[in-house]
ModelCIF file with pLDDT and N, C-alpha, C, O atoms, coordinates in Angstrom:
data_MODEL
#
_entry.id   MODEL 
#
_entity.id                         1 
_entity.type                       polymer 
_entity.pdbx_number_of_molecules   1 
#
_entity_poly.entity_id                      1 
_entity_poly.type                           'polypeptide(L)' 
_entity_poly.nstd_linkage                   no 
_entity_poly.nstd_monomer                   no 
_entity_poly.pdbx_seq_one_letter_code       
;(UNK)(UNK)(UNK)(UNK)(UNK)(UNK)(UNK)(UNK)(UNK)(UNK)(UNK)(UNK)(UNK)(UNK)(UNK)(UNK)
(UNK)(UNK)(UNK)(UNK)(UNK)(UNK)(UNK)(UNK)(UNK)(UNK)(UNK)(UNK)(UNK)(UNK)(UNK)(UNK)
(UNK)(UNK)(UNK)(UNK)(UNK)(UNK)(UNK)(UNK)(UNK)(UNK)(UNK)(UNK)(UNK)(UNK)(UNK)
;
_entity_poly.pdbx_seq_one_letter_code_can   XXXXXXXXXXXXXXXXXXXXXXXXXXXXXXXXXXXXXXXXXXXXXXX 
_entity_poly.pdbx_strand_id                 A 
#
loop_
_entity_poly_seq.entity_id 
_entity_poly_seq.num 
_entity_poly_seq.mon_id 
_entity_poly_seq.hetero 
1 1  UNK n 
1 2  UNK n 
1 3  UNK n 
1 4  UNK n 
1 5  UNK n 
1 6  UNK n 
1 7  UNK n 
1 8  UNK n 
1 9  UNK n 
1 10 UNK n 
1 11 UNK n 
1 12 UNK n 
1 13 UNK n 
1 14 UNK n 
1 15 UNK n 
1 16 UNK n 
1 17 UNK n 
1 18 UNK n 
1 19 UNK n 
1 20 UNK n 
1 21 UNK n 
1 22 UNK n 
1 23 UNK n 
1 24 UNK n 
1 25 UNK n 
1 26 UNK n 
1 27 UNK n 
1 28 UNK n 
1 29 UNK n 
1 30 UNK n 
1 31 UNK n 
1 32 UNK n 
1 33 UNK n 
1 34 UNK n 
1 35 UNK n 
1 36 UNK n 
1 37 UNK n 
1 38 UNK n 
1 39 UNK n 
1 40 UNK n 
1 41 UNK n 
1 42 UNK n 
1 43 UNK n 
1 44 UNK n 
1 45 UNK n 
1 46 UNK n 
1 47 UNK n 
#
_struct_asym.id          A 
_struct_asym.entity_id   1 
#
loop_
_ma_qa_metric.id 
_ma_qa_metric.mode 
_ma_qa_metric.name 
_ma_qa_metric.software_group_id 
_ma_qa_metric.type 
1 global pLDDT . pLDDT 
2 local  pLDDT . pLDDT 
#
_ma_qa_metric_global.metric_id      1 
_ma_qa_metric_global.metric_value   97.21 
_ma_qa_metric_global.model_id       1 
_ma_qa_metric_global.ordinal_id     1 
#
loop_
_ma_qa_metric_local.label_asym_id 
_ma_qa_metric_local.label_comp_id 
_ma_qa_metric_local.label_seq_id 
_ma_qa_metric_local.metric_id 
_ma_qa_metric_local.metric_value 
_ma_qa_metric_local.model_id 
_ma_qa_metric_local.ordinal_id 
A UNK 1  2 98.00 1 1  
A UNK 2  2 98.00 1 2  
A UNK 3  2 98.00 1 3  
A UNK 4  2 98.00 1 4  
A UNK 5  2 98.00 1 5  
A UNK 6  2 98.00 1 6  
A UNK 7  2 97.00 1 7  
A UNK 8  2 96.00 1 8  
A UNK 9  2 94.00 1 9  
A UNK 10 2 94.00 1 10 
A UNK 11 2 92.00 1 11 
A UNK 12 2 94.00 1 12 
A UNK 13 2 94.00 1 13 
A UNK 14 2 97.00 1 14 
A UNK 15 2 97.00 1 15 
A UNK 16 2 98.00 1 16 
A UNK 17 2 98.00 1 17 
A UNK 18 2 98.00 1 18 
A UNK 19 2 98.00 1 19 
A UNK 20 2 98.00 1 20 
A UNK 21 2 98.00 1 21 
A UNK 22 2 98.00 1 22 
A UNK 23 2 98.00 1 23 
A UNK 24 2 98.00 1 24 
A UNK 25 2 98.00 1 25 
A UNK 26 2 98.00 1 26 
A UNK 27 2 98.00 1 27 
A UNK 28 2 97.00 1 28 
A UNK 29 2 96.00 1 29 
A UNK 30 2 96.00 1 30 
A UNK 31 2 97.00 1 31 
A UNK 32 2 98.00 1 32 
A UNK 33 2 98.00 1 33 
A UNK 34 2 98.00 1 34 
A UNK 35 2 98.00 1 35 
A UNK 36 2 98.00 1 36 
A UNK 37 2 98.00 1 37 
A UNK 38 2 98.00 1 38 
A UNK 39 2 98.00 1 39 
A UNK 40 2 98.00 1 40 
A UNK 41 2 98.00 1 41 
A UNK 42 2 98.00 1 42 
A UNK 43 2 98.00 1 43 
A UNK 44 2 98.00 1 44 
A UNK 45 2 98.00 1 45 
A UNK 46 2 97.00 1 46 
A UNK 47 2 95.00 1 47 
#
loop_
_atom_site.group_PDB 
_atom_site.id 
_atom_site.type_symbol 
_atom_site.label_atom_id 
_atom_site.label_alt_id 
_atom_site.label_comp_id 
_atom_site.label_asym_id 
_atom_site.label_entity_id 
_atom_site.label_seq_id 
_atom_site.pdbx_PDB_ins_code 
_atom_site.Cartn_x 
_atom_site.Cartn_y 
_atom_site.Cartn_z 
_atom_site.occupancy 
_atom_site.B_iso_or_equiv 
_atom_site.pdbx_formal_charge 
_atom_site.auth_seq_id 
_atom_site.auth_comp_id 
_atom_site.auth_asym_id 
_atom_site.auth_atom_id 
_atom_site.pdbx_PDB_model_num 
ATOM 1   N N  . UNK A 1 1  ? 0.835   -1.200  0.000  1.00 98.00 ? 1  UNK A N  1 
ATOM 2   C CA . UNK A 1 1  ? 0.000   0.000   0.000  1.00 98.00 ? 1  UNK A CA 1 
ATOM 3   C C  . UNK A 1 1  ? 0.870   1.249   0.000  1.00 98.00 ? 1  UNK A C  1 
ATOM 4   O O  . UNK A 1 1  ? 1.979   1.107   0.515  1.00 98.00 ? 1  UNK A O  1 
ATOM 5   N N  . UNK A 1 2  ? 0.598   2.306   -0.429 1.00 98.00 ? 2  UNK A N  1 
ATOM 6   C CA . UNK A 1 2  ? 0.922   4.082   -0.465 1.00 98.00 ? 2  UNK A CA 1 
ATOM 7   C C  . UNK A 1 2  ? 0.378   4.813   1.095  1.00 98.00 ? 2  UNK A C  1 
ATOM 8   O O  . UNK A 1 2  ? 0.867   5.785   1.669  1.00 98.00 ? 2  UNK A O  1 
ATOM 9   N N  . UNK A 1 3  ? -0.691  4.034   1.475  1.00 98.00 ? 3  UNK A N  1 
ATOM 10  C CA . UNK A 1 3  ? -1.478  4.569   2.440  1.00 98.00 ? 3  UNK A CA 1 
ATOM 11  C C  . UNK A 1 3  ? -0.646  5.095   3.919  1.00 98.00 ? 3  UNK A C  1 
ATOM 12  O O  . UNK A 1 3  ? 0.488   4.647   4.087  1.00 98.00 ? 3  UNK A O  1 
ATOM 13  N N  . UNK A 1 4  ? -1.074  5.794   4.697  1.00 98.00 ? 4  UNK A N  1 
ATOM 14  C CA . UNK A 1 4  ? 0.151   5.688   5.918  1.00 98.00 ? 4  UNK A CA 1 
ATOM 15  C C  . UNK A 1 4  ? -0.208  4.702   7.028  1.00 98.00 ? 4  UNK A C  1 
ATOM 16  O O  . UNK A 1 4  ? 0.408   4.593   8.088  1.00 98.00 ? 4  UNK A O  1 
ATOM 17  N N  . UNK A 1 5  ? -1.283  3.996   6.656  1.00 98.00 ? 5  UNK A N  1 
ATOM 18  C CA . UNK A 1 5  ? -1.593  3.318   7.500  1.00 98.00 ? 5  UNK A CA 1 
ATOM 19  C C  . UNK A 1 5  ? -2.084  1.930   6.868  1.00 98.00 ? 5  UNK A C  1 
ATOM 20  O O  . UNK A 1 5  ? -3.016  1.933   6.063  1.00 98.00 ? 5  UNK A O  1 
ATOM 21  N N  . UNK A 1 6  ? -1.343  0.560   7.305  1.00 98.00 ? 6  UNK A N  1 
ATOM 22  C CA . UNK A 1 6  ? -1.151  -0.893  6.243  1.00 98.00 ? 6  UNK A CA 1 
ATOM 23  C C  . UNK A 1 6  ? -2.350  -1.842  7.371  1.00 98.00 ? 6  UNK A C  1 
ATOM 24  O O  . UNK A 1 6  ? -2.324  -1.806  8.601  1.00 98.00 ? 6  UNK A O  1 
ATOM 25  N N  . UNK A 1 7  ? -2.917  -2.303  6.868  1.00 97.00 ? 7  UNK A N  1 
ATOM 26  C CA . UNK A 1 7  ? -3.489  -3.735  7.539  1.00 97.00 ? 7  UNK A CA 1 
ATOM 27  C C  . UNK A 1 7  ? -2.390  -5.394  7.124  1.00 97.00 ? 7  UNK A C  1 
ATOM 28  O O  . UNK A 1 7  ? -2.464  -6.071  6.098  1.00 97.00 ? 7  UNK A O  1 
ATOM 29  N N  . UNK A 1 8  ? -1.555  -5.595  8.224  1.00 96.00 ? 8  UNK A N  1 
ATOM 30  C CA . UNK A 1 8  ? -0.633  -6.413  7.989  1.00 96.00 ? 8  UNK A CA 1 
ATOM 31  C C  . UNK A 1 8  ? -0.758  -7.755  8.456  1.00 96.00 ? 8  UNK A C  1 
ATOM 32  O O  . UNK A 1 8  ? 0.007   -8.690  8.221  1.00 96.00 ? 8  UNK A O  1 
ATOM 33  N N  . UNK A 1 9  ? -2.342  -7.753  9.498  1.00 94.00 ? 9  UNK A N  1 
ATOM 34  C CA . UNK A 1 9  ? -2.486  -9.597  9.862  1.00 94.00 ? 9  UNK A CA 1 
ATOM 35  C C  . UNK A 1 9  ? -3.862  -9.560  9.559  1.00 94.00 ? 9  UNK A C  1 
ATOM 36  O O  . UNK A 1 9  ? -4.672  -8.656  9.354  1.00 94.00 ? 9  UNK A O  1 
ATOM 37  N N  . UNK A 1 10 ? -3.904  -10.817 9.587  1.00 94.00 ? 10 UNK A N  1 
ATOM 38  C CA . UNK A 1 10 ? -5.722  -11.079 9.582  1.00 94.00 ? 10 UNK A CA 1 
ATOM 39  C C  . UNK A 1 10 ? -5.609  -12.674 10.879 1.00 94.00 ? 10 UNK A C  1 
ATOM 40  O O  . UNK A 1 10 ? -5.584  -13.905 10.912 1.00 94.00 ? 10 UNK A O  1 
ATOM 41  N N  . UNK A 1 11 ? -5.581  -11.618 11.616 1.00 92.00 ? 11 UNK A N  1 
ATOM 42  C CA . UNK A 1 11 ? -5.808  -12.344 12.805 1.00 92.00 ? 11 UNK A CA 1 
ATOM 43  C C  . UNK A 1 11 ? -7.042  -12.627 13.635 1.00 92.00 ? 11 UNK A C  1 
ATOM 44  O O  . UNK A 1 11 ? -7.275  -13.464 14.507 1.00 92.00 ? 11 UNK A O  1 
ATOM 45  N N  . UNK A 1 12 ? -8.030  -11.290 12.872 1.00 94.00 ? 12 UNK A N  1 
ATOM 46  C CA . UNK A 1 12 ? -9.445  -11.348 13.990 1.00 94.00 ? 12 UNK A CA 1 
ATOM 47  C C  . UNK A 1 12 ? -10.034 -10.081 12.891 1.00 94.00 ? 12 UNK A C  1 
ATOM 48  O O  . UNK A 1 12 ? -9.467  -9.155  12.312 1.00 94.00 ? 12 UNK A O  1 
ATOM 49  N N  . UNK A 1 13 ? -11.626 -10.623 12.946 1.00 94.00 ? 13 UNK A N  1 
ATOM 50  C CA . UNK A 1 13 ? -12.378 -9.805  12.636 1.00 94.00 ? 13 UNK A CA 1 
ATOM 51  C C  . UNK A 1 13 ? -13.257 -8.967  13.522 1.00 94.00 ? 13 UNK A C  1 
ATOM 52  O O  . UNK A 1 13 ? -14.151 -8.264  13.052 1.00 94.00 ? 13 UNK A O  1 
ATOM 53  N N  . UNK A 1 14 ? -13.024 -9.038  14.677 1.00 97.00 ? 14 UNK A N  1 
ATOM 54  C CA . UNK A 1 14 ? -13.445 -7.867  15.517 1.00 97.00 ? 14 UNK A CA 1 
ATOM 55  C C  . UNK A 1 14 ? -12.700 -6.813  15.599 1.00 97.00 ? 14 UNK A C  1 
ATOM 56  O O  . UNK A 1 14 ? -13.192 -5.691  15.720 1.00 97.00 ? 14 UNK A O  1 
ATOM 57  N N  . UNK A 1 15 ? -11.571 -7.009  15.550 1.00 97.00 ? 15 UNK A N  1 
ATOM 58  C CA . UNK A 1 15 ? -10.529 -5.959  16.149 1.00 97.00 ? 15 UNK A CA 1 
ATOM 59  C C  . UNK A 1 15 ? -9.188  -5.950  15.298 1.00 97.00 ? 15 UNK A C  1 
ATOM 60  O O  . UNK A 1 15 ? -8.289  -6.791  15.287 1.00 97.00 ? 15 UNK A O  1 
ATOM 61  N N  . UNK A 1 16 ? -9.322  -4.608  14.495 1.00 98.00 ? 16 UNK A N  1 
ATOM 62  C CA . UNK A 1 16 ? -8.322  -4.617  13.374 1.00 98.00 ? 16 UNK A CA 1 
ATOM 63  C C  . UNK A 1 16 ? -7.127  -3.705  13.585 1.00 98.00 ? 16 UNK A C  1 
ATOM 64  O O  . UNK A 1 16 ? -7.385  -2.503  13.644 1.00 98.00 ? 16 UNK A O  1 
ATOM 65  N N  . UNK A 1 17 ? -6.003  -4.039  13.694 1.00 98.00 ? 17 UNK A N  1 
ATOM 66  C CA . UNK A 1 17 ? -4.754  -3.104  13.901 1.00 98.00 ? 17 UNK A CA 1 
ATOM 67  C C  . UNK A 1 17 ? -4.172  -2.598  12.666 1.00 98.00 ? 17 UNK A C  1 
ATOM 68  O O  . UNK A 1 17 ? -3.426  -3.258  11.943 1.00 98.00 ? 17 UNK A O  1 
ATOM 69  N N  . UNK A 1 18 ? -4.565  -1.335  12.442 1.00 98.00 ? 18 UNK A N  1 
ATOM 70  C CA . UNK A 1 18 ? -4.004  -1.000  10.971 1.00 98.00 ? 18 UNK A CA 1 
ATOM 71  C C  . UNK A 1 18 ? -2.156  0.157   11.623 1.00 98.00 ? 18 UNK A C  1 
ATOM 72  O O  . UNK A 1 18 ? -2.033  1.149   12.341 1.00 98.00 ? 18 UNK A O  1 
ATOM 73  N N  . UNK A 1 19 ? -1.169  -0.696  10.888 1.00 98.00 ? 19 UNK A N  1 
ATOM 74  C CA . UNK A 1 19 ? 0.625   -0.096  11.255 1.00 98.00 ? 19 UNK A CA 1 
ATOM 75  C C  . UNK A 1 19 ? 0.523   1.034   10.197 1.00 98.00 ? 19 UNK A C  1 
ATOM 76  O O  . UNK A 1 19 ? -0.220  1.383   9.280  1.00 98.00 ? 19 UNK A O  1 
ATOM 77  N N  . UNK A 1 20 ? 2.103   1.563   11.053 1.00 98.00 ? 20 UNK A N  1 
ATOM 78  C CA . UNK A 1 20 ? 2.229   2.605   10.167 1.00 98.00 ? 20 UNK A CA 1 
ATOM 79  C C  . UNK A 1 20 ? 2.902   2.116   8.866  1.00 98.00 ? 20 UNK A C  1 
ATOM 80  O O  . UNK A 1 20 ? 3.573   1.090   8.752  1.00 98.00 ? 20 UNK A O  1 
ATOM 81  N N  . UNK A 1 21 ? 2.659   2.873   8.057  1.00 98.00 ? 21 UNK A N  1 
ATOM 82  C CA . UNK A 1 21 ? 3.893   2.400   6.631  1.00 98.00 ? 21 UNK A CA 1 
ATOM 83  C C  . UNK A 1 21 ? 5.008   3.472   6.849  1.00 98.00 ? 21 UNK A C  1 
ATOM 84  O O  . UNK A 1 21 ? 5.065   4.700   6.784  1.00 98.00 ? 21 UNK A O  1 
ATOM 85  N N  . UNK A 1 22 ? 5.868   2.452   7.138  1.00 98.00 ? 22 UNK A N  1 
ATOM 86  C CA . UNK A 1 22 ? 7.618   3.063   7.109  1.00 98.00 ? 22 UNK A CA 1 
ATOM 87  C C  . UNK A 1 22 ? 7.967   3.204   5.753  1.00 98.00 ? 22 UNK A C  1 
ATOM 88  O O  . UNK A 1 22 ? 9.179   3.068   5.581  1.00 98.00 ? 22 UNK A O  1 
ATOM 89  N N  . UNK A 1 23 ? 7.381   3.410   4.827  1.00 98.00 ? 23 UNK A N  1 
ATOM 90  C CA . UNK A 1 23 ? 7.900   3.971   3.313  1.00 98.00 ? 23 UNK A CA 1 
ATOM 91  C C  . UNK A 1 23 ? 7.397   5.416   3.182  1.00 98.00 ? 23 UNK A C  1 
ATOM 92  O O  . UNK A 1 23 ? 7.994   6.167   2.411  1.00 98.00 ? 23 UNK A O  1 
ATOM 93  N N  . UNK A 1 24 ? 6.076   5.967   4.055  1.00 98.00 ? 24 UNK A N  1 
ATOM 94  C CA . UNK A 1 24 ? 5.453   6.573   3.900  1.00 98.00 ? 24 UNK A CA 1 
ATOM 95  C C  . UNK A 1 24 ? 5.874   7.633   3.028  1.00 98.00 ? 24 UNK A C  1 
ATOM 96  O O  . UNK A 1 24 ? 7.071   7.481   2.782  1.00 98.00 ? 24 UNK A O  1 
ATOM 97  N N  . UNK A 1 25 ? 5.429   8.575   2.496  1.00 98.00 ? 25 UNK A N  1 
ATOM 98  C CA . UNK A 1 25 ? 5.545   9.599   1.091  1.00 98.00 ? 25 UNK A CA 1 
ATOM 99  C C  . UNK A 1 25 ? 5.926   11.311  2.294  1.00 98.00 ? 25 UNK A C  1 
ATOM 100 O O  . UNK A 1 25 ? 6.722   12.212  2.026  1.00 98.00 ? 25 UNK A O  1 
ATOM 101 N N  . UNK A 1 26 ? 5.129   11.210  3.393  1.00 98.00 ? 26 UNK A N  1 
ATOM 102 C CA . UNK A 1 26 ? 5.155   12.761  3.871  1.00 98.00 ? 26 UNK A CA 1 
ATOM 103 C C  . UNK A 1 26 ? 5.754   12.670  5.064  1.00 98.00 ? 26 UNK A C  1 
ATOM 104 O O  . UNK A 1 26 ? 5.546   11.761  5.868  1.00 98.00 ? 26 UNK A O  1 
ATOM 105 N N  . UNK A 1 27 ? 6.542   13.634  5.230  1.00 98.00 ? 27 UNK A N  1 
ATOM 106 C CA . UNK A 1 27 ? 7.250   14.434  6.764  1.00 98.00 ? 27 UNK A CA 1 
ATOM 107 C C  . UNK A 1 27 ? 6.798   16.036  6.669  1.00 98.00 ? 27 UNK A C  1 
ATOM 108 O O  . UNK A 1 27 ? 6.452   16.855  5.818  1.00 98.00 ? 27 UNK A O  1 
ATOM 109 N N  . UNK A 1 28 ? 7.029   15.939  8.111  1.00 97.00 ? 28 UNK A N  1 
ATOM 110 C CA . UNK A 1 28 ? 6.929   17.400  8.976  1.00 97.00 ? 28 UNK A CA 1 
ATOM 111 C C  . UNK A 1 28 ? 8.197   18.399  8.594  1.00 97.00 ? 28 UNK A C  1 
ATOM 112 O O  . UNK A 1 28 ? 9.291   18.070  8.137  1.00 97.00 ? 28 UNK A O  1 
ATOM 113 N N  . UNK A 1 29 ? 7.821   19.413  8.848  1.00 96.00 ? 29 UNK A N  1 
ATOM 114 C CA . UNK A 1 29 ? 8.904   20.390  8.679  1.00 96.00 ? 29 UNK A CA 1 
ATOM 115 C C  . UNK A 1 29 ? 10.379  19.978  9.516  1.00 96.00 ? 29 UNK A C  1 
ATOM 116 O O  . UNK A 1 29 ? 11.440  20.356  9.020  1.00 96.00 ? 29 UNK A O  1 
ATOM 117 N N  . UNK A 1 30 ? 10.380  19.121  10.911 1.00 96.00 ? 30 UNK A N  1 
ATOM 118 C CA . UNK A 1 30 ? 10.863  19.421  11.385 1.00 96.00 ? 30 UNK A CA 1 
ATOM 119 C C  . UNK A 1 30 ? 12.023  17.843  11.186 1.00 96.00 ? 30 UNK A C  1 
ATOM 120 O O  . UNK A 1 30 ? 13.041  17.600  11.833 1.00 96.00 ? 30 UNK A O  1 
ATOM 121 N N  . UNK A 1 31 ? 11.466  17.117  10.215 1.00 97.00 ? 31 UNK A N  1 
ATOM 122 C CA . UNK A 1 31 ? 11.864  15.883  9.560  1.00 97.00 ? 31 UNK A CA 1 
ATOM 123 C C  . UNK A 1 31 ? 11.625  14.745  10.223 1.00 97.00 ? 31 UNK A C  1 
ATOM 124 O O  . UNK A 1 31 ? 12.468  13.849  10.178 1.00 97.00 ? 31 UNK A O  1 
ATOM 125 N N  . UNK A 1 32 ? 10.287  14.567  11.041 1.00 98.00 ? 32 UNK A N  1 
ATOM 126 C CA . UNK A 1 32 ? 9.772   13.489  11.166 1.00 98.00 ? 32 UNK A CA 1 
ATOM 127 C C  . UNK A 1 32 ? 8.939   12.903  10.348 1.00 98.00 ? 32 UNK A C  1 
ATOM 128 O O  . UNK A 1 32 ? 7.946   13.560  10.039 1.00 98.00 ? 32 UNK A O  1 
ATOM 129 N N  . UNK A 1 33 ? 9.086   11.587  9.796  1.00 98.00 ? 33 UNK A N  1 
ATOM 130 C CA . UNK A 1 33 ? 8.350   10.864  8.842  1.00 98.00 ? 33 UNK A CA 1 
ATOM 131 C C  . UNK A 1 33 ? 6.432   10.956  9.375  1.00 98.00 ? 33 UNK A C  1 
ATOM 132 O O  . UNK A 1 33 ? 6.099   10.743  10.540 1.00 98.00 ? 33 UNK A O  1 
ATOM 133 N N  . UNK A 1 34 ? 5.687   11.209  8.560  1.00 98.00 ? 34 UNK A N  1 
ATOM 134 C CA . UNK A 1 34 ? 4.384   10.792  8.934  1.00 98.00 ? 34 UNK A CA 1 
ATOM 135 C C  . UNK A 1 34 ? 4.004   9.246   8.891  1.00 98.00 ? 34 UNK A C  1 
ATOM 136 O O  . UNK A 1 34 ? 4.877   8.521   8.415  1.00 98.00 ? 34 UNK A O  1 
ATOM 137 N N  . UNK A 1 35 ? 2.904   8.675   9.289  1.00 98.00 ? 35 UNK A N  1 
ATOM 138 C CA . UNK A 1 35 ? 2.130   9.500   10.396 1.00 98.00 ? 35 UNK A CA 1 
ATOM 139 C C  . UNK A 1 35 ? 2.756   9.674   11.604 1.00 98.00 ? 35 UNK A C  1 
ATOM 140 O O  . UNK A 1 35 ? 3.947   9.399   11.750 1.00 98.00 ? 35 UNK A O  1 
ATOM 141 N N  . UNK A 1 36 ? 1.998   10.147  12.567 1.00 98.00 ? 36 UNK A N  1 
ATOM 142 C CA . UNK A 1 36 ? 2.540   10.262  13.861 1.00 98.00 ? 36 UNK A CA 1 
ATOM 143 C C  . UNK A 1 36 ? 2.456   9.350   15.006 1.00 98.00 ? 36 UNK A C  1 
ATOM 144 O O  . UNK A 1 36 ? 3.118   9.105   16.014 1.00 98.00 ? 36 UNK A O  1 
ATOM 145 N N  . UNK A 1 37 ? 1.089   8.838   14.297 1.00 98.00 ? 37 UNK A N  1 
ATOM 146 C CA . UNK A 1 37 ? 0.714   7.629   15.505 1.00 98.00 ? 37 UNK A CA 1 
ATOM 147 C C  . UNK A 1 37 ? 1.335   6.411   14.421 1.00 98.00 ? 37 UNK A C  1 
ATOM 148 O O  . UNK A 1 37 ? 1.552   6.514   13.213 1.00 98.00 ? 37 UNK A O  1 
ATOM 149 N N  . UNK A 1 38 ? 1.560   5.043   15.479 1.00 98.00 ? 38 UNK A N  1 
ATOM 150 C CA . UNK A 1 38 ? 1.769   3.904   15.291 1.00 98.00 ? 38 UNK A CA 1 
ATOM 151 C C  . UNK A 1 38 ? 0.530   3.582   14.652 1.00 98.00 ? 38 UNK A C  1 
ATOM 152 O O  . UNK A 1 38 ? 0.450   3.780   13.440 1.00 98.00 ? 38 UNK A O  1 
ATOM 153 N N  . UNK A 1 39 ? -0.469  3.106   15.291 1.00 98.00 ? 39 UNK A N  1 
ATOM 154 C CA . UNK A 1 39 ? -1.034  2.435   15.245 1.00 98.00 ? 39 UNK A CA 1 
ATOM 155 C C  . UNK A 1 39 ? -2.662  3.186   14.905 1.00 98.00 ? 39 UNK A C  1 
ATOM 156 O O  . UNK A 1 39 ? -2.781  4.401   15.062 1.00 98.00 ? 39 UNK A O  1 
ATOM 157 N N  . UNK A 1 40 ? -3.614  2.509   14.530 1.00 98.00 ? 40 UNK A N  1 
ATOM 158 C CA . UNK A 1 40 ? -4.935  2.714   14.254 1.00 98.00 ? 40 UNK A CA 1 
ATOM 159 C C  . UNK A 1 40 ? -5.850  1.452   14.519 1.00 98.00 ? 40 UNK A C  1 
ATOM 160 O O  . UNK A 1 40 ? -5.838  0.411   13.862 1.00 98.00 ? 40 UNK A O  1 
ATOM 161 N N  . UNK A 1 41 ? -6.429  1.666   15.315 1.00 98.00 ? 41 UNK A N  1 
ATOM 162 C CA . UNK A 1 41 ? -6.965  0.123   15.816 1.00 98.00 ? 41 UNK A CA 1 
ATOM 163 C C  . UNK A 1 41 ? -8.614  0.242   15.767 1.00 98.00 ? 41 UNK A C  1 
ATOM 164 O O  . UNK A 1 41 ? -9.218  0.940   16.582 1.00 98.00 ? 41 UNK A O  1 
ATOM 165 N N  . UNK A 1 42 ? -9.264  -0.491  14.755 1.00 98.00 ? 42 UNK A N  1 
ATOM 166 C CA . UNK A 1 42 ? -10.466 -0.372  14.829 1.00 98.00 ? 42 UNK A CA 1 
ATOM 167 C C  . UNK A 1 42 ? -11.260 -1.620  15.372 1.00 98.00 ? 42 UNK A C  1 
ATOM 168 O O  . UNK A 1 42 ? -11.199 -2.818  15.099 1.00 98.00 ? 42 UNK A O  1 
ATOM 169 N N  . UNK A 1 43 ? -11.942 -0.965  16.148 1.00 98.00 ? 43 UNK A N  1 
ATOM 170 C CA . UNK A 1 43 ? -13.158 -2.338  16.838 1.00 98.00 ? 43 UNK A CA 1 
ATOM 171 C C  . UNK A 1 43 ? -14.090 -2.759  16.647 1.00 98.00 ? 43 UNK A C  1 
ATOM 172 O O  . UNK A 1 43 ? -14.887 -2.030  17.238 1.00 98.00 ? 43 UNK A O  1 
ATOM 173 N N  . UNK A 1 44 ? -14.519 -3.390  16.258 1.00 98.00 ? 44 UNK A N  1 
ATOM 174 C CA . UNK A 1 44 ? -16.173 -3.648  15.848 1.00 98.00 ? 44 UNK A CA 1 
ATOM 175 C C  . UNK A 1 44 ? -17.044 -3.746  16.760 1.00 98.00 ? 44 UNK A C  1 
ATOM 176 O O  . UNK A 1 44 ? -17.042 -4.728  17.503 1.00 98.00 ? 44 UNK A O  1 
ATOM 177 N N  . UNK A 1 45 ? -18.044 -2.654  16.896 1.00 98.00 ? 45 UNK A N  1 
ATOM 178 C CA . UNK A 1 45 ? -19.235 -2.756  17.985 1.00 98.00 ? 45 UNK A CA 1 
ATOM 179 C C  . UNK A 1 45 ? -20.246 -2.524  17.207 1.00 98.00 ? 45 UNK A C  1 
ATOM 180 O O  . UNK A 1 45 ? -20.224 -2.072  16.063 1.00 98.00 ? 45 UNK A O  1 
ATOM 181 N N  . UNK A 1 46 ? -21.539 -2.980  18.128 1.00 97.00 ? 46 UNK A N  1 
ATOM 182 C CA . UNK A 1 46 ? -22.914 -2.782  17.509 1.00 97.00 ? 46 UNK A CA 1 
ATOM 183 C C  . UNK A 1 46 ? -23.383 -1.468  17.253 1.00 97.00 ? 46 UNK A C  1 
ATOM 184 O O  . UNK A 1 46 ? -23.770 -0.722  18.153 1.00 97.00 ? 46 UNK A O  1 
ATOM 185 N N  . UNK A 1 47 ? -23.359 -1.162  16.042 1.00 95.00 ? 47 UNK A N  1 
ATOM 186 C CA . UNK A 1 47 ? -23.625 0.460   15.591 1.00 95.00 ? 47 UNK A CA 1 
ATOM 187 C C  . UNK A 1 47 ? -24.990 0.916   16.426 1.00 95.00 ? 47 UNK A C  1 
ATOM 188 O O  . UNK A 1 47 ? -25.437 2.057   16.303 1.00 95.00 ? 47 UNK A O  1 
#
């Protein structure tokens, strides 16, 4: 993926850990790579 954020297991369909991509395309002025967070973790609950 290009994205800054990869889905890298399929370990569980409740609870999805999307990583950062260490190739990522954008940095900060101050020359930290984006994103900023590790991680993005989505949960599945009853809407």
């Amino acid at each position: 993926s290009l994205q800054p954020w990869v889905r890298n297991r399929d370990d569980s369909d409740l609870r999805f850990v999307l990583e950062r991509n260490p190739f990522y395309h954008r940095v900060d002025s101050t020359g930290q790579q984006l994103p900023y967070a590790d991680e993005v973790v989505m949960t599945v609950a009853d809407s």
